[in-house]
PDB file of N, CA and C in Angstrom:
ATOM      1  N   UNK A   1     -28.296-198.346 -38.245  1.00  0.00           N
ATOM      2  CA  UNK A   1     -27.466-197.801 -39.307  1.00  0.00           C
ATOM      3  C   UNK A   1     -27.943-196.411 -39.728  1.00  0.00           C
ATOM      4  N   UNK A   2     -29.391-196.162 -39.779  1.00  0.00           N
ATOM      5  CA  UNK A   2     -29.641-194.640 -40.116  1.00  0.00           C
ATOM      6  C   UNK A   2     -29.177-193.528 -39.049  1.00  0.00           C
ATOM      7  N   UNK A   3     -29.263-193.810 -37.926  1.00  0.00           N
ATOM      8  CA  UNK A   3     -28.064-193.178 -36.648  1.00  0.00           C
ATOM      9  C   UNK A   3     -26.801-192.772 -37.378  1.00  0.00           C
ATOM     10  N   UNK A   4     -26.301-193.925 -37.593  1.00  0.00           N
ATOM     11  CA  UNK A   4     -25.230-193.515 -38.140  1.00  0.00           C
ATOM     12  C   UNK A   4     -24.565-192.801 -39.244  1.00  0.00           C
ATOM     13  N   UNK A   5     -25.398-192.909 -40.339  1.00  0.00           N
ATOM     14  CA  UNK A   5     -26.043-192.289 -41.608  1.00  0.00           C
ATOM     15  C   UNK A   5     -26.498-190.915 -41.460  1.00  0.00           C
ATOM     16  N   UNK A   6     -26.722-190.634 -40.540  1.00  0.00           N
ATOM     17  CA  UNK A   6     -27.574-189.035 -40.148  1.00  0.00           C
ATOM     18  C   UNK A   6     -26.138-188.393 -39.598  1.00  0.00           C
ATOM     19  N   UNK A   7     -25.488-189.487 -38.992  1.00  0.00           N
ATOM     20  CA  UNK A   7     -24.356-188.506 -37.960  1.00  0.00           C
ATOM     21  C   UNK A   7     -23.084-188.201 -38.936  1.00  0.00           C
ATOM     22  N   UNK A   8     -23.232-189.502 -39.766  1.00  0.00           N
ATOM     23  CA  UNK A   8     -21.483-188.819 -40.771  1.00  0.00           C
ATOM     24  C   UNK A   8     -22.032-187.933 -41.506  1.00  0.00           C
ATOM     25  N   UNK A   9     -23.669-187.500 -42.384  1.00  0.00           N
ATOM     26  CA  UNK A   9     -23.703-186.704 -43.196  1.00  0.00           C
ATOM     27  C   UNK A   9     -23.870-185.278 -42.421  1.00  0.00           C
ATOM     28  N   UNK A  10     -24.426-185.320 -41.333  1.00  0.00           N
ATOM     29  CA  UNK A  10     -24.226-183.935 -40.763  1.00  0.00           C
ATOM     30  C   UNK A  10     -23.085-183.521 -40.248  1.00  0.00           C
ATOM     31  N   UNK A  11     -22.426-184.565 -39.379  1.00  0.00           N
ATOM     32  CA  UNK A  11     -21.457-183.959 -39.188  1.00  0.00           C
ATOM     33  C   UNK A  11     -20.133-183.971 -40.566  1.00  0.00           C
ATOM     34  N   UNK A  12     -20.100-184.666 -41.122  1.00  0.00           N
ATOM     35  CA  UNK A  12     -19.287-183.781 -42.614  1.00  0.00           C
ATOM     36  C   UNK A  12     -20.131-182.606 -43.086  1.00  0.00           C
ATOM     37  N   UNK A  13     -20.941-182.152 -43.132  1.00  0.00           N
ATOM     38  CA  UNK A  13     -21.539-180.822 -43.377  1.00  0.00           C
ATOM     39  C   UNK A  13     -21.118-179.932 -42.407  1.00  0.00           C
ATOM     40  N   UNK A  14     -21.429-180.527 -41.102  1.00  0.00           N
ATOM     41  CA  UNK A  14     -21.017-179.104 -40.074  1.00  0.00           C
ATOM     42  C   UNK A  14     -19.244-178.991 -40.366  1.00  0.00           C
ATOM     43  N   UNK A  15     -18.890-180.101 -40.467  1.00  0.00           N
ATOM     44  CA  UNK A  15     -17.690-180.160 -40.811  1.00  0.00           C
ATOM     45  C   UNK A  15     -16.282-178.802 -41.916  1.00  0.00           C
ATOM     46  N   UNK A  16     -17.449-179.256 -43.281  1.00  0.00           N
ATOM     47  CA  UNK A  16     -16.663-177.877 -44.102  1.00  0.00           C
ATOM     48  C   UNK A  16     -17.420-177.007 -43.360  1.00  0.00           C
ATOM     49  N   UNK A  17     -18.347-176.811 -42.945  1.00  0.00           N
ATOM     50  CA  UNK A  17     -18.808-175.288 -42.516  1.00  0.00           C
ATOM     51  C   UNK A  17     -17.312-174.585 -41.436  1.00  0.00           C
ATOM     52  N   UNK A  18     -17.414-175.194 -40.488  1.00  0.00           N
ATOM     53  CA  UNK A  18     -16.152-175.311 -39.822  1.00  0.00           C
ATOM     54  C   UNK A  18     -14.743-175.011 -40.145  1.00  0.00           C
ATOM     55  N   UNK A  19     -14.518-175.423 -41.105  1.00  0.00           N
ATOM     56  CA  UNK A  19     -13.476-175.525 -42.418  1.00  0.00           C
ATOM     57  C   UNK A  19     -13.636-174.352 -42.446  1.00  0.00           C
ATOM     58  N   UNK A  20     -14.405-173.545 -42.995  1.00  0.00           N
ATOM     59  CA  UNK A  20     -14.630-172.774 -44.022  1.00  0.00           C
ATOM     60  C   UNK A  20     -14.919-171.415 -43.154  1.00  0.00           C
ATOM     61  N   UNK A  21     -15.053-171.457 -41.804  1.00  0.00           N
ATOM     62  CA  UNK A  21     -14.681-170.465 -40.508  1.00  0.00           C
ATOM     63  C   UNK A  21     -13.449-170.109 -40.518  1.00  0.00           C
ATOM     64  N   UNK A  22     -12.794-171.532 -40.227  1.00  0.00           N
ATOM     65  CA  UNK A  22     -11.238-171.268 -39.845  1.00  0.00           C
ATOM     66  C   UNK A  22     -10.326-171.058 -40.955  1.00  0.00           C
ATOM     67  N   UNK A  23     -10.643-171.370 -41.908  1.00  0.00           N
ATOM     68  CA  UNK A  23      -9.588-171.255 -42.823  1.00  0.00           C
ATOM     69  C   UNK A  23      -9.579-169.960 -44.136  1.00  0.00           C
ATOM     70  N   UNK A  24     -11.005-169.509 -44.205  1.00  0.00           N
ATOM     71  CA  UNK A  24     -11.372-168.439 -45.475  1.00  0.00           C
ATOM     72  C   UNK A  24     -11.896-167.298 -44.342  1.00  0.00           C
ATOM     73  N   UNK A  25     -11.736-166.315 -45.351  1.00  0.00           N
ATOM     74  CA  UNK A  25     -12.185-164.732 -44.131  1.00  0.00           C
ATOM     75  C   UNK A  25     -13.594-164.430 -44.676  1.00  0.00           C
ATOM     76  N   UNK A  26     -14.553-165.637 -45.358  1.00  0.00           N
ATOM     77  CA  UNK A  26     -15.696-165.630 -45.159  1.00  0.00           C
ATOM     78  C   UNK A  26     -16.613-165.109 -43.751  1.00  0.00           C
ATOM     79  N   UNK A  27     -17.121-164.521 -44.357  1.00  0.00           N
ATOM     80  CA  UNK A  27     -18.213-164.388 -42.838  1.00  0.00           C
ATOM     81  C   UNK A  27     -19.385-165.587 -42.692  1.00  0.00           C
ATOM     82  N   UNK A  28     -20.044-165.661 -41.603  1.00  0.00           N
ATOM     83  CA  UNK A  28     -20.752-166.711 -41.096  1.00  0.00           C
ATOM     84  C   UNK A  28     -22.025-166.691 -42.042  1.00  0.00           C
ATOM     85  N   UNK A  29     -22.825-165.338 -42.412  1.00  0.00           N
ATOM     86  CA  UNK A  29     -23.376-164.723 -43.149  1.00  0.00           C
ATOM     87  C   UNK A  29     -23.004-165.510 -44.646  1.00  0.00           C
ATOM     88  N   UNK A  30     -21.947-165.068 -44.788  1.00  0.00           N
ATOM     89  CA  UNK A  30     -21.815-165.416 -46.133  1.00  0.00           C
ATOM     90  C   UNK A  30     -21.973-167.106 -46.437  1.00  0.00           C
ATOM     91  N   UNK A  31     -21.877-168.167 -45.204  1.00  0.00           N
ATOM     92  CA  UNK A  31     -21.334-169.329 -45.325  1.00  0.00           C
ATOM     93  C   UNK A  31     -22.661-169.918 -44.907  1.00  0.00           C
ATOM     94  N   UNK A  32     -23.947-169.315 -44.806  1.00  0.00           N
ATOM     95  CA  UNK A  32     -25.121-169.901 -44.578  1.00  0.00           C
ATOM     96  C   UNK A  32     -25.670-169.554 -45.836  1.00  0.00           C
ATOM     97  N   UNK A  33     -25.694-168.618 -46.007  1.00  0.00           N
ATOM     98  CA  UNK A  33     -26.448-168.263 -47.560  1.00  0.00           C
ATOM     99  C   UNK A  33     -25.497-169.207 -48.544  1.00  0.00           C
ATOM    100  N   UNK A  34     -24.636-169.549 -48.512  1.00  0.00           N
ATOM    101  CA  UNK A  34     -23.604-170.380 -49.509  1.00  0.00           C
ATOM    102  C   UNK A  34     -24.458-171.862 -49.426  1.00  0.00           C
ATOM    103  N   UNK A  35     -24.635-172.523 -48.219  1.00  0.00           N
ATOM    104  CA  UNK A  35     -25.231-173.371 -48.045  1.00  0.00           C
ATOM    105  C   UNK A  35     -26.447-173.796 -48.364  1.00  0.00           C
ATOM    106  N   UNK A  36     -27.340-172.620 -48.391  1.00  0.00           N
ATOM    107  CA  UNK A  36     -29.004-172.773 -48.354  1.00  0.00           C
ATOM    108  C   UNK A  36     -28.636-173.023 -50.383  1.00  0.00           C
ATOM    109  N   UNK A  37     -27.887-172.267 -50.706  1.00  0.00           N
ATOM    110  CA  UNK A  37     -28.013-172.132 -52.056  1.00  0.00           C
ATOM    111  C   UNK A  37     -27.284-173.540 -52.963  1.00  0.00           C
ATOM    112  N   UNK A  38     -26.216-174.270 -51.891  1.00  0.00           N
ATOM    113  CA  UNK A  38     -25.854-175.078 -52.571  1.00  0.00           C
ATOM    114  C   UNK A  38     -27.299-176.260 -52.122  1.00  0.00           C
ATOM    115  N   UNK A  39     -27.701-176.268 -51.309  1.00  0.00           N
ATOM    116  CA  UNK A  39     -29.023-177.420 -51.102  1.00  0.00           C
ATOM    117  C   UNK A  39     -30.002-177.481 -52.267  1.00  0.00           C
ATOM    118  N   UNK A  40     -30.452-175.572 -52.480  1.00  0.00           N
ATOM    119  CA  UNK A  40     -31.234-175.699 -53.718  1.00  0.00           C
ATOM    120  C   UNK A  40     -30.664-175.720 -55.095  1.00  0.00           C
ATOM    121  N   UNK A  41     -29.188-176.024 -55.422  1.00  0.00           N
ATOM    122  CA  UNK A  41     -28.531-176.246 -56.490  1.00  0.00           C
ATOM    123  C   UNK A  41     -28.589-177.638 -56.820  1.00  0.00           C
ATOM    124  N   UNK A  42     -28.629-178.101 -55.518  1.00  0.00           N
ATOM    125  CA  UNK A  42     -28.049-179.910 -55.520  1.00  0.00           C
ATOM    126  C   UNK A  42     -29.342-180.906 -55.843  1.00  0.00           C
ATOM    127  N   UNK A  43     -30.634-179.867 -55.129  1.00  0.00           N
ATOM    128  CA  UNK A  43     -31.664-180.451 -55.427  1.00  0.00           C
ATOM    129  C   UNK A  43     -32.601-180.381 -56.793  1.00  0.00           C
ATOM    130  N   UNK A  44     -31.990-179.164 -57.545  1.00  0.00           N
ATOM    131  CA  UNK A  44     -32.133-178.559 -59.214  1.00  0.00           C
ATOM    132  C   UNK A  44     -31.563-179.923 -59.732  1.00  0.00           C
ATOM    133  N   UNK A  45     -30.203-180.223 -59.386  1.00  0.00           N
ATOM    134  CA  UNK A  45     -29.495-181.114 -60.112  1.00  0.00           C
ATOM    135  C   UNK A  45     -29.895-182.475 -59.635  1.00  0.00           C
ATOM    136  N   UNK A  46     -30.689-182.859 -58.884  1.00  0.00           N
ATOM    137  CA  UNK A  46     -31.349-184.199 -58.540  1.00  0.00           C
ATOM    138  C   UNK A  46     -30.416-184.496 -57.506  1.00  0.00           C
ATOM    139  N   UNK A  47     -29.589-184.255 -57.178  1.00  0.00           N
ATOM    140  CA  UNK A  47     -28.597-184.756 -56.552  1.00  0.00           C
ATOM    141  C   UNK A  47     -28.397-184.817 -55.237  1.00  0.00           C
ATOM    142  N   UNK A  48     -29.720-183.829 -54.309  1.00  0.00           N
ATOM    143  CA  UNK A  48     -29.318-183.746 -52.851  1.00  0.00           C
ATOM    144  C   UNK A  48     -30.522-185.065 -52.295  1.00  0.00           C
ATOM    145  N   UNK A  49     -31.502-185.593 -53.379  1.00  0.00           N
ATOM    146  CA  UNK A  49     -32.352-185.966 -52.737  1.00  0.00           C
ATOM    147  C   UNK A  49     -32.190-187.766 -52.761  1.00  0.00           C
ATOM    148  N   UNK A  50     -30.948-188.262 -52.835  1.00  0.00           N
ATOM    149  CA  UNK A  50     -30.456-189.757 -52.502  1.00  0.00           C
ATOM    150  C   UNK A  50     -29.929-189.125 -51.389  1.00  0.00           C
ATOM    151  N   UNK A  51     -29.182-188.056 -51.090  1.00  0.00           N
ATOM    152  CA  UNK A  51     -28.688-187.712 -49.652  1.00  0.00           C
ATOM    153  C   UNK A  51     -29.603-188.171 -48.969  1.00  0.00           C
ATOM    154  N   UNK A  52     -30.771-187.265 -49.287  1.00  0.00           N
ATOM    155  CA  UNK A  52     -31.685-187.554 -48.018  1.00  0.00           C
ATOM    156  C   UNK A  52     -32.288-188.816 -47.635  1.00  0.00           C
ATOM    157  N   UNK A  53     -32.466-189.465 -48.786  1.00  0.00           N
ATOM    158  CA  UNK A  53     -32.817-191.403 -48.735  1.00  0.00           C
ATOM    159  C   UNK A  53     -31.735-191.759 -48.029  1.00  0.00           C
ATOM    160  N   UNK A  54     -30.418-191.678 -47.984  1.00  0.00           N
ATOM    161  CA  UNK A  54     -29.019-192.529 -47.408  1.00  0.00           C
ATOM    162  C   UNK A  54     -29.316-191.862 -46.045  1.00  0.00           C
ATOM    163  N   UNK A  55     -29.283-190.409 -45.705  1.00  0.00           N
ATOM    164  CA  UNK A  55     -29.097-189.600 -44.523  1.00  0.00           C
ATOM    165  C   UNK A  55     -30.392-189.619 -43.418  1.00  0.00           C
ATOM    166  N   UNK A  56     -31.222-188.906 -44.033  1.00  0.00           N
ATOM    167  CA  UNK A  56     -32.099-188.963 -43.560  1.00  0.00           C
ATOM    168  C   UNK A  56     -31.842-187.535 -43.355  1.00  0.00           C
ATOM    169  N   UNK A  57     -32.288-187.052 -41.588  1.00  0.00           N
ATOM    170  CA  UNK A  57     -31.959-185.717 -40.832  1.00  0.00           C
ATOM    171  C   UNK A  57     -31.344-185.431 -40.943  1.00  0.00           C
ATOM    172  N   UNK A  58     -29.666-186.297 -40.919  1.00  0.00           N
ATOM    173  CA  UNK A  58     -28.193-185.644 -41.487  1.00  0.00           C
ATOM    174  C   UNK A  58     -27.950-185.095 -42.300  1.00  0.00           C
ATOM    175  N   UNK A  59     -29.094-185.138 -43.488  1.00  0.00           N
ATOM    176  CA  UNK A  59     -29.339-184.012 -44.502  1.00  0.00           C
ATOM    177  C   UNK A  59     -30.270-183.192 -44.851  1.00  0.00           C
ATOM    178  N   UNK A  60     -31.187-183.525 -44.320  1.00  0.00           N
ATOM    179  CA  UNK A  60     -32.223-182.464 -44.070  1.00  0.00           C
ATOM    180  C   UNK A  60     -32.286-181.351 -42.608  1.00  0.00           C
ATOM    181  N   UNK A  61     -31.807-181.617 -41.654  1.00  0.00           N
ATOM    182  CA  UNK A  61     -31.747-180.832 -40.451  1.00  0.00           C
ATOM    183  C   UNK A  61     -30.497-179.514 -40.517  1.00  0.00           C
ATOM    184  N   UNK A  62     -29.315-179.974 -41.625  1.00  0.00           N
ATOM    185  CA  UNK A  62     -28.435-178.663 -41.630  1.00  0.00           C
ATOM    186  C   UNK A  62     -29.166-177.759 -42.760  1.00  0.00           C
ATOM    187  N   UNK A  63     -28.387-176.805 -43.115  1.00  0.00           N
ATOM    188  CA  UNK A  63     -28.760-175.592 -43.925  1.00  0.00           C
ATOM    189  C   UNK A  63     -28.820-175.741 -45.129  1.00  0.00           C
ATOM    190  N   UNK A  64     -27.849-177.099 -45.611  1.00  0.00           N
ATOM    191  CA  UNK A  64     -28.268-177.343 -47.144  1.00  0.00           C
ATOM    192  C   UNK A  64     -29.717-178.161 -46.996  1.00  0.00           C
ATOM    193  N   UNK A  65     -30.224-178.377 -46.491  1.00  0.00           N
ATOM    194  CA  UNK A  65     -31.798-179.282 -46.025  1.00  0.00           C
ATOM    195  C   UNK A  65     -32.750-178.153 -46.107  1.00  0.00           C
ATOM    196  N   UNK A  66     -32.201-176.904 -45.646  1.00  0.00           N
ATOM    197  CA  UNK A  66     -33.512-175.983 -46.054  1.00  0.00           C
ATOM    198  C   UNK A  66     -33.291-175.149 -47.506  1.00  0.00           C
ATOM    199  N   UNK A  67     -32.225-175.525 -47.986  1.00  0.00           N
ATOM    200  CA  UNK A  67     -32.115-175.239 -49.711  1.00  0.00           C
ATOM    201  C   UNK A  67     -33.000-175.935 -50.284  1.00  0.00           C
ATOM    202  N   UNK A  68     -32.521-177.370 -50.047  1.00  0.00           N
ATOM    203  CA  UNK A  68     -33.837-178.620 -50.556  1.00  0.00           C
ATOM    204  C   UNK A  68     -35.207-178.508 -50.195  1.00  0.00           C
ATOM    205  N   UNK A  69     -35.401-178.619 -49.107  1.00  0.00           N
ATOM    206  CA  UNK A  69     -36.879-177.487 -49.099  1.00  0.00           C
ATOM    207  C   UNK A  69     -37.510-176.735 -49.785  1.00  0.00           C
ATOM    208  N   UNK A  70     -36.895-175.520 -49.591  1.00  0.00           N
ATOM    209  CA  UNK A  70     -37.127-174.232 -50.805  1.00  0.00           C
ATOM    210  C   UNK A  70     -37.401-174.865 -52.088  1.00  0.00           C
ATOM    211  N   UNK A  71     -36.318-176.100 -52.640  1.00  0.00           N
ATOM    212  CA  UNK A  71     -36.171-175.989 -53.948  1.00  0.00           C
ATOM    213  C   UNK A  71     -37.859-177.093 -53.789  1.00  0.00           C
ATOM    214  N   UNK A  72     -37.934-177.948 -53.203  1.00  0.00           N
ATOM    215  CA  UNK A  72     -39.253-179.289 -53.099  1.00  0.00           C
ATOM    216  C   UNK A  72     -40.724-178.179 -53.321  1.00  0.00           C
ATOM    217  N   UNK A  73     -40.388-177.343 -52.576  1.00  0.00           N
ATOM    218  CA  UNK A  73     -41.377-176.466 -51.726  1.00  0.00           C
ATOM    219  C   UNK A  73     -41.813-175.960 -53.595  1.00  0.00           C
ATOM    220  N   UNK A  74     -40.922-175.780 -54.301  1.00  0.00           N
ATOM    221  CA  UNK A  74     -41.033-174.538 -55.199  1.00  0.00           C
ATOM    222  C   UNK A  74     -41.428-175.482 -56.965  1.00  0.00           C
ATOM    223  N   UNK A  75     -40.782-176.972 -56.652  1.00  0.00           N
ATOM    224  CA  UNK A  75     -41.450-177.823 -57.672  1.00  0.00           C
ATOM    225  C   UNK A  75     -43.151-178.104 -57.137  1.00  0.00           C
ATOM    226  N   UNK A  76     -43.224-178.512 -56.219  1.00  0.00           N
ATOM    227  CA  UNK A  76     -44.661-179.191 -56.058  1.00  0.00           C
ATOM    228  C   UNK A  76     -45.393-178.047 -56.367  1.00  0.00           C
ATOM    229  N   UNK A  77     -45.373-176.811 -56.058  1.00  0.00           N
ATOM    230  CA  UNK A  77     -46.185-175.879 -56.173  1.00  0.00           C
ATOM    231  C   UNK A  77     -46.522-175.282 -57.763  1.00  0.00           C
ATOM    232  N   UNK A  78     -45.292-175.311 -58.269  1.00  0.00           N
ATOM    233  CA  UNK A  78     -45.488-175.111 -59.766  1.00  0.00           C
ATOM    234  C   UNK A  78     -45.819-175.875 -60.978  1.00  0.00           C
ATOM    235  N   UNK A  79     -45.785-177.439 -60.152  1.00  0.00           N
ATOM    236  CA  UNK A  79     -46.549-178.369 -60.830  1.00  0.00           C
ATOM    237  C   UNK A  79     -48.171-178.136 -60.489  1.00  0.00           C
ATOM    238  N   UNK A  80     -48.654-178.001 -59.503  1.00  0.00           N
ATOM    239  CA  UNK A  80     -49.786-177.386 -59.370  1.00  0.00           C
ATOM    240  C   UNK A  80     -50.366-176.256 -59.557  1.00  0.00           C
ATOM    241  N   UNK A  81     -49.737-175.185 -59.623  1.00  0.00           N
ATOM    242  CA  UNK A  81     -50.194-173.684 -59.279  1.00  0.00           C
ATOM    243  C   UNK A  81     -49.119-172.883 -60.912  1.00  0.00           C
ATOM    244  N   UNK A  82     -48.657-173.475 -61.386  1.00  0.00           N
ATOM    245  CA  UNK A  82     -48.190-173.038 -62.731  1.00  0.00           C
ATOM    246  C   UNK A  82     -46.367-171.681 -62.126  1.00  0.00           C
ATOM    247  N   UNK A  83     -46.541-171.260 -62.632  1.00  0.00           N
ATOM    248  CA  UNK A  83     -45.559-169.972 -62.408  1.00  0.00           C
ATOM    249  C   UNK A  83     -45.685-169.168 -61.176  1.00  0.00           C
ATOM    250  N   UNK A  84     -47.139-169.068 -60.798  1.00  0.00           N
ATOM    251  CA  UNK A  84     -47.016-168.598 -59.499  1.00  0.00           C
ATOM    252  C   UNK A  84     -46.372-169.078 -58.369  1.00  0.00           C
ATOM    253  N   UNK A  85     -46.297-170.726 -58.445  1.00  0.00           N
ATOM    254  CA  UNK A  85     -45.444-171.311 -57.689  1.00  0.00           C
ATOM    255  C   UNK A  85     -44.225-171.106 -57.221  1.00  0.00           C
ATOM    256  N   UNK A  86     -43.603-170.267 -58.379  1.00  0.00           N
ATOM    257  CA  UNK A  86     -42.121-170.203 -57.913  1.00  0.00           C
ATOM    258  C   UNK A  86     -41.856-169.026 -56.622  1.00  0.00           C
ATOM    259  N   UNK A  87     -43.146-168.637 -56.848  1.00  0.00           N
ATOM    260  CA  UNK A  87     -43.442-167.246 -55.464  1.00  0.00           C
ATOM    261  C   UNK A  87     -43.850-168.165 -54.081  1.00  0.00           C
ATOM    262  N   UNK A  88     -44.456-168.592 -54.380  1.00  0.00           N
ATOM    263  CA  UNK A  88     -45.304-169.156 -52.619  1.00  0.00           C
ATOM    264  C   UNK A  88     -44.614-170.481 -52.616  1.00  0.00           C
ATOM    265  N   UNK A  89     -44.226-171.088 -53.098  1.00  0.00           N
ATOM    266  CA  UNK A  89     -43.765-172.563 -52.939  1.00  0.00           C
ATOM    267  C   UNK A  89     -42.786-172.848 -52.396  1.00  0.00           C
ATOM    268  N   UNK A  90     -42.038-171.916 -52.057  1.00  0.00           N
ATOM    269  CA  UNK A  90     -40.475-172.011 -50.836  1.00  0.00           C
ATOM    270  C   UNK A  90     -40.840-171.940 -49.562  1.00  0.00           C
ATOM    271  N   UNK A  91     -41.832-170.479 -50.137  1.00  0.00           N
ATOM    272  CA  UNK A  91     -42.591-170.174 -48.296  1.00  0.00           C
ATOM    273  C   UNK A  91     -43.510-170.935 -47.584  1.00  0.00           C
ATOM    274  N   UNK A  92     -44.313-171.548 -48.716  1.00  0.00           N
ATOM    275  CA  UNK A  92     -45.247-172.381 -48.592  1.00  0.00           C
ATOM    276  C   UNK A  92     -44.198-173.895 -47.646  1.00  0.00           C
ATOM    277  N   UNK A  93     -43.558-174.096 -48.122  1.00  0.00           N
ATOM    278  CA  UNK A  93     -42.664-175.337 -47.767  1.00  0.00           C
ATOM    279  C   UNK A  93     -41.995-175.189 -46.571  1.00  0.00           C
ATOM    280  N   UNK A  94     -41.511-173.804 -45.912  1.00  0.00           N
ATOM    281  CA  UNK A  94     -40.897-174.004 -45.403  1.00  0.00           C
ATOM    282  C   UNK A  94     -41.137-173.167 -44.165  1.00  0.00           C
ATOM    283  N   UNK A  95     -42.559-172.535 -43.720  1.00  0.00           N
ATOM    284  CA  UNK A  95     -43.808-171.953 -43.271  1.00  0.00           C
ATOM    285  C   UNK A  95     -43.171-171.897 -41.911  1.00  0.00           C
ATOM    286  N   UNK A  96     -43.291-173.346 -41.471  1.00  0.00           N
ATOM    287  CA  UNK A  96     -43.555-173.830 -40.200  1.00  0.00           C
ATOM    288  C   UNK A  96     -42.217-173.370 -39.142  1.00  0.00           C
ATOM    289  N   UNK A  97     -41.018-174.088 -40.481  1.00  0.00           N
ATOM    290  CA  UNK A  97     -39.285-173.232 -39.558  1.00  0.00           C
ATOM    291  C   UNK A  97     -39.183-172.545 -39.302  1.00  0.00           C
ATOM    292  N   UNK A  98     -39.871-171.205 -40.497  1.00  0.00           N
ATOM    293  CA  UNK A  98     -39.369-170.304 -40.540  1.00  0.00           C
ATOM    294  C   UNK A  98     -40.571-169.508 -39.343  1.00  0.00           C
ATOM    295  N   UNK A  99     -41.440-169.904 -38.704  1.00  0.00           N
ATOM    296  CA  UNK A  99     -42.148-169.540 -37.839  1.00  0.00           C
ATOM    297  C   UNK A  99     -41.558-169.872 -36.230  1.00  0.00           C
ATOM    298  N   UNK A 100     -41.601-171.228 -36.275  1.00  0.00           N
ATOM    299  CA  UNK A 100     -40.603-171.411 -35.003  1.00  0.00           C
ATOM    300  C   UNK A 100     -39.438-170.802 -35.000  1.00  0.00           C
ATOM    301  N   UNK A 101     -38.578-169.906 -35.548  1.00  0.00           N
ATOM    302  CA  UNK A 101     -37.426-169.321 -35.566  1.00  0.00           C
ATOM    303  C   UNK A 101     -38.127-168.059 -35.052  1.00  0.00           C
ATOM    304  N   UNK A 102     -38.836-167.347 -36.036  1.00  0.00           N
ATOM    305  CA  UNK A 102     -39.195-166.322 -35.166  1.00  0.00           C
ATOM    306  C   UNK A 102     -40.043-166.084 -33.827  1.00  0.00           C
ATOM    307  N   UNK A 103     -40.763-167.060 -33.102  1.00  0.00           N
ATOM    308  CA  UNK A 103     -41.171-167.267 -32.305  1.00  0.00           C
ATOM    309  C   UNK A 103     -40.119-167.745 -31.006  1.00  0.00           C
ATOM    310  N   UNK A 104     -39.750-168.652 -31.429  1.00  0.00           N
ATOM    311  CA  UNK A 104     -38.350-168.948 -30.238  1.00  0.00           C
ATOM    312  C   UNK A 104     -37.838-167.572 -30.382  1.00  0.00           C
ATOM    313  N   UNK A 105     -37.500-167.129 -31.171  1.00  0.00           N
ATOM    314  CA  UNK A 105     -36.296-165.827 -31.179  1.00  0.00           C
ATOM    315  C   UNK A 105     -37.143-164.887 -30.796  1.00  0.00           C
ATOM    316  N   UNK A 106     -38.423-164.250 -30.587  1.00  0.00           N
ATOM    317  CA  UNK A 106     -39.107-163.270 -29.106  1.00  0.00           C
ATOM    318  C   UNK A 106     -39.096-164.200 -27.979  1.00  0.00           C
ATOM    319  N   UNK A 107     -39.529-165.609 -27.962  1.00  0.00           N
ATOM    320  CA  UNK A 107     -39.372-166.082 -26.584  1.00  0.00           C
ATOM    321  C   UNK A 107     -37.882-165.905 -25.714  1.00  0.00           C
ATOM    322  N   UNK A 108     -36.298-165.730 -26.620  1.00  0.00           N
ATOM    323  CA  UNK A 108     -35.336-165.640 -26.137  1.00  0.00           C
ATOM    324  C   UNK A 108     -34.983-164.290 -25.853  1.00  0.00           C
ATOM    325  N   UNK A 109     -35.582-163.573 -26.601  1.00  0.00           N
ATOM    326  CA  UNK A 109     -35.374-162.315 -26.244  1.00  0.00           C
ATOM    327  C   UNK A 109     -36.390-161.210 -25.004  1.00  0.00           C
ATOM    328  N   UNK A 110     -37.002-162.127 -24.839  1.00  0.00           N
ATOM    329  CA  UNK A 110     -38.253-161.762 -23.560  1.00  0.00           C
ATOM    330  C   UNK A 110     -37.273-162.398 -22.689  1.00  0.00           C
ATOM    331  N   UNK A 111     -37.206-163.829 -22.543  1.00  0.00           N
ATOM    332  CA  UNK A 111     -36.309-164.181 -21.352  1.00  0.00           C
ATOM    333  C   UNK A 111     -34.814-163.763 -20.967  1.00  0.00           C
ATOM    334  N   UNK A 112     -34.373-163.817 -21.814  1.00  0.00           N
ATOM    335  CA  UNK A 112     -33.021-162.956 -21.737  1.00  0.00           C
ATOM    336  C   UNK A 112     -32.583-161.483 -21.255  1.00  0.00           C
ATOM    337  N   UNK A 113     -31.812-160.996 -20.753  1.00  0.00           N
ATOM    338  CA  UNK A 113     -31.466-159.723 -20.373  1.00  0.00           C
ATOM    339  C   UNK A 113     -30.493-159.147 -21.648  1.00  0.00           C
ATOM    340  N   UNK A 114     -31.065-158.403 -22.381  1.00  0.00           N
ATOM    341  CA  UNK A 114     -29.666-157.922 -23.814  1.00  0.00           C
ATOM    342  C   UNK A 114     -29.201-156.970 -22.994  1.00  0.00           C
ATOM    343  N   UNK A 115     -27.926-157.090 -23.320  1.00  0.00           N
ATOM    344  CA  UNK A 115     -26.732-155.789 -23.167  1.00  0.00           C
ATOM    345  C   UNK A 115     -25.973-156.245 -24.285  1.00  0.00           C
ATOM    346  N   UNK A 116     -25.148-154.969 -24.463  1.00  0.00           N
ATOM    347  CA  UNK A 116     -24.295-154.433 -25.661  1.00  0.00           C
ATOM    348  C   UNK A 116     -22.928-155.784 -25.718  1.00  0.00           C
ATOM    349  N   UNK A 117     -22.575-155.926 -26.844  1.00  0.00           N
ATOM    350  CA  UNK A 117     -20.984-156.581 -26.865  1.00  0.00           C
ATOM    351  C   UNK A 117     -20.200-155.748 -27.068  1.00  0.00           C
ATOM    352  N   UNK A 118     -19.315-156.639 -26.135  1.00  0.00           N
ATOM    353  CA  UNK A 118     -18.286-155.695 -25.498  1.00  0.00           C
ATOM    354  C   UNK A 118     -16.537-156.526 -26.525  1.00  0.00           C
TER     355      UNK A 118
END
């Protein structure tokens, strides 16, 4: 059942994202930052983190999952570390992604041949 639980909540997430391609003259840009921000809204409001008990990955693996992050990342730290927390406690939390992103992304760009779009 958590299979299944992971697959309707992500895919209804990828879902409006999708939506929200085809139907608004949003940019892609605009519709990830919309996301990261509704994760750390939802998780302000208590509200994204039964997602993640029901979902599991289906809500933590899309883009509102690294809102919740940020926002986890930015309580634990300021319960410990006072106000400074609200500085290091996103980055602190979310270190590791945001490292494998930039690391895969020189490994793809070493292997890859870039040319211009056409």
């Amino acid at each position: 059942m958590d299979y299944i639980n992971a697959f309707l909540c992500g895919g209804f997430l990828c879902a409006i994202g999708q939506i929200l391609i085809d139907k608004t003259n949003w940019t892609p840009a605009r519709i990830l930052t919309g996301y990261v921000v509704t994760g750390v809204a939802l998780s302000a409001l208590g509200l994204y983190e039964p997602l993640v008990n029901w979902a599991g990955a289906g809500a933590t693996v899309p883009l509102t999952g690294f809102g919740y992050a940020l926002a986890k990342g930015v309580e634990k730290a300021v319960a410990t570390d006072g106000w400074l927390g609200v500085i290091t406690g996103g980055i602190t939390a979310t270190a590791a992604g945001i490292t494998v992103a930039i690391v895969l992304g020189v490994v793809v760009s070493i292997c890859c041949k870039p040319r211009e779009k056409r």
